[in-house]
N, C-alpha and C. Protein backbone atom coordinates (compact mmCIF):
# COMPACT_ATOMS: atom_id res chain seq x y z
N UNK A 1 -4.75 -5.26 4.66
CA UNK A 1 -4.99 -6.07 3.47
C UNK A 1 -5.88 -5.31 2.50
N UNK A 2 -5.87 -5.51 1.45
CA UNK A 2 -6.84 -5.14 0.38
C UNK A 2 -8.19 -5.49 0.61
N UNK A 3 -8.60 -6.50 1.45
CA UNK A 3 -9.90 -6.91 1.42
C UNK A 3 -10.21 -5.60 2.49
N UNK A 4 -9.52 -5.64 3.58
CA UNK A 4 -9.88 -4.40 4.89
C UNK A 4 -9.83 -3.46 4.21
N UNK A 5 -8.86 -2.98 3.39
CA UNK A 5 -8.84 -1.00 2.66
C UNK A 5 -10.39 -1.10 2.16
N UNK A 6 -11.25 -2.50 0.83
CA UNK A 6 -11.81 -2.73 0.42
C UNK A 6 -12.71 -2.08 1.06
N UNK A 7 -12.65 -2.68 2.32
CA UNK A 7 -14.46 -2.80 3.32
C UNK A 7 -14.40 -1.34 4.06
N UNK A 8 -13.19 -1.06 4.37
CA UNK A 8 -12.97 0.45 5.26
C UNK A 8 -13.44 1.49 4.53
N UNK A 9 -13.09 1.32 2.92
CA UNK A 9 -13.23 2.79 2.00
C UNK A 9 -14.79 2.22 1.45
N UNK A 10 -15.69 1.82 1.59
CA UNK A 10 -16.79 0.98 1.09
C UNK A 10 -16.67 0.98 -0.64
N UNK A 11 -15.68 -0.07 -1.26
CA UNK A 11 -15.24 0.32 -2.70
C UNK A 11 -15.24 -1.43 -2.79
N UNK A 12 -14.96 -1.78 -3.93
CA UNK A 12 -14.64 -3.29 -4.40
C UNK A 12 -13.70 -3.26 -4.35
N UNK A 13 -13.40 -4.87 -4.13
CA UNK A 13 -12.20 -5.24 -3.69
C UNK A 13 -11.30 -5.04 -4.84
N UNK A 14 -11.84 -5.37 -6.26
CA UNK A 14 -11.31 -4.93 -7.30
C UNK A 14 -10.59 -3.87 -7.52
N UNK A 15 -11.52 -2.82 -6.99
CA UNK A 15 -11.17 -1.39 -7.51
C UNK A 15 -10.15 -1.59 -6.68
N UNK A 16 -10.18 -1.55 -5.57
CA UNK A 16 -8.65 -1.22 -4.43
C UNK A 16 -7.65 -1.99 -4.99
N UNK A 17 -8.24 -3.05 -5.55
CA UNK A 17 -6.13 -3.85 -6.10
C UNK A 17 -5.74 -3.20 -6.80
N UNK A 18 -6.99 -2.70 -7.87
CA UNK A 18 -6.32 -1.92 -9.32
C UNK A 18 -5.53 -1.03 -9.13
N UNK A 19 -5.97 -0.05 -8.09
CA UNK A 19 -5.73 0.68 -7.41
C UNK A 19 -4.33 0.78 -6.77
N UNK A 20 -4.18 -0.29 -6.24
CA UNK A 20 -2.91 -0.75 -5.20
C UNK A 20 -1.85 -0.93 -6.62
N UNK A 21 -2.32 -1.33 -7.42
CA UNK A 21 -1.40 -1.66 -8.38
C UNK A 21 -0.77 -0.63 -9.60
N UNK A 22 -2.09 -0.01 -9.55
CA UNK A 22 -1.54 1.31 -10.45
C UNK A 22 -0.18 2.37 -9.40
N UNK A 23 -0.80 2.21 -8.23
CA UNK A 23 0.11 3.01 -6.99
C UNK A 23 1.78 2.47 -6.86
N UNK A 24 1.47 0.95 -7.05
CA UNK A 24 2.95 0.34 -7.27
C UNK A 24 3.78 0.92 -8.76
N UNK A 25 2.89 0.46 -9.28
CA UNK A 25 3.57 0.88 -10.76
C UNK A 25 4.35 2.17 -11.05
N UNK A 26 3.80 3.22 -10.27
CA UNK A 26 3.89 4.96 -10.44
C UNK A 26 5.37 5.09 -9.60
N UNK A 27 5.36 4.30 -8.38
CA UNK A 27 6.14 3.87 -7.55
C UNK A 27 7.68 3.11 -7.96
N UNK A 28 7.21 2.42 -8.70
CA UNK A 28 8.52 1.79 -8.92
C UNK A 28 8.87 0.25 -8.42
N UNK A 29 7.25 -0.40 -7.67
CA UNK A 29 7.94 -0.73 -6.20
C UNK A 29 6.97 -2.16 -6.52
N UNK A 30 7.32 -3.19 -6.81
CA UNK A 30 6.30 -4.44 -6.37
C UNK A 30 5.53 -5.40 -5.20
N UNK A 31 6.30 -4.89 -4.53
CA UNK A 31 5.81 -6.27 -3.22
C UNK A 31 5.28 -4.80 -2.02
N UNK A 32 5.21 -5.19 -0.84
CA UNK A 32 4.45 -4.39 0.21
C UNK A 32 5.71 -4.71 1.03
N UNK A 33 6.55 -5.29 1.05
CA UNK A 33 8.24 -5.07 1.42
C UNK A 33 8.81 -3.73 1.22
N UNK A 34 8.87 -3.43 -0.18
CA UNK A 34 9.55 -2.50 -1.11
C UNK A 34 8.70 -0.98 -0.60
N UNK A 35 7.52 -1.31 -0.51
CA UNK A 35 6.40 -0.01 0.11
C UNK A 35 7.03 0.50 1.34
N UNK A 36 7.17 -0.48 2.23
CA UNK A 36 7.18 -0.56 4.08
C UNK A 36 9.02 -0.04 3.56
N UNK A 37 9.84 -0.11 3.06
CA UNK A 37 10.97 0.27 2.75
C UNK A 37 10.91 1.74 2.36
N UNK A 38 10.38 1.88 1.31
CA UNK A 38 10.08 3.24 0.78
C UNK A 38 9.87 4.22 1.70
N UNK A 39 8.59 3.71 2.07
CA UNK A 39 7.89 4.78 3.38
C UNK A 39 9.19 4.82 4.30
N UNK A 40 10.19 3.69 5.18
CA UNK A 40 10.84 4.16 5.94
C UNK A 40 12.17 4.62 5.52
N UNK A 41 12.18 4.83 4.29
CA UNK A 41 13.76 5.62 4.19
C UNK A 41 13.37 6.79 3.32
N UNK A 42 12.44 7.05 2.58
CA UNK A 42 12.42 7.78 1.50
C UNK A 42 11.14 9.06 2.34
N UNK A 43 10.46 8.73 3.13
CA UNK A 43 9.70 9.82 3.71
C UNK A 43 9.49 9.71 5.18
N UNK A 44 10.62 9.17 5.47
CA UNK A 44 10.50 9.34 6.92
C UNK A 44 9.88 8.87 8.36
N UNK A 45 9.00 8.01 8.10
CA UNK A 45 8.05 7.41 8.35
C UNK A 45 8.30 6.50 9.20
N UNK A 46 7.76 6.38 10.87
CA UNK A 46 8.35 5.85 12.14
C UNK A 46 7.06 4.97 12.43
N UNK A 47 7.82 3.50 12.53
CA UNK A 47 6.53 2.89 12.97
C UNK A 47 6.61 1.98 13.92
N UNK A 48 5.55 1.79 14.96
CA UNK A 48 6.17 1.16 16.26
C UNK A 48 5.57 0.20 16.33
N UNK A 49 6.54 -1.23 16.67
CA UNK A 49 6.09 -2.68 16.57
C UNK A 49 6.39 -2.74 18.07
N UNK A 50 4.73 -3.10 18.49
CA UNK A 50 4.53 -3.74 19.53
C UNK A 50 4.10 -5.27 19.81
């Protein structure tokens, strides 16, 4: 979540959405669907649901 990136990178929660949002924008990509999509077709990216 944005609040965890928030508290992990010690930054405001602010900055990280802006952040998250400027990253979408550059992207192409709106939702965290479209991300988790991206990452697994466009770079390869293996992720294991346990």
């Amino acid at each position: 979540t944005v609040k965890s990136c928030s508290t992990l990178l010690d930054r405001n929660i602010k900055t990280v959405s802006t952040q998250k949002r400027s990253a979408y924008r550059k992207m192409a990509i709106t939702t965290d669907v479209e991300l988790i999509h991206l990452m697994l077709n466009e770079f390869s990216i293996s992720i294991e649901i346990t």
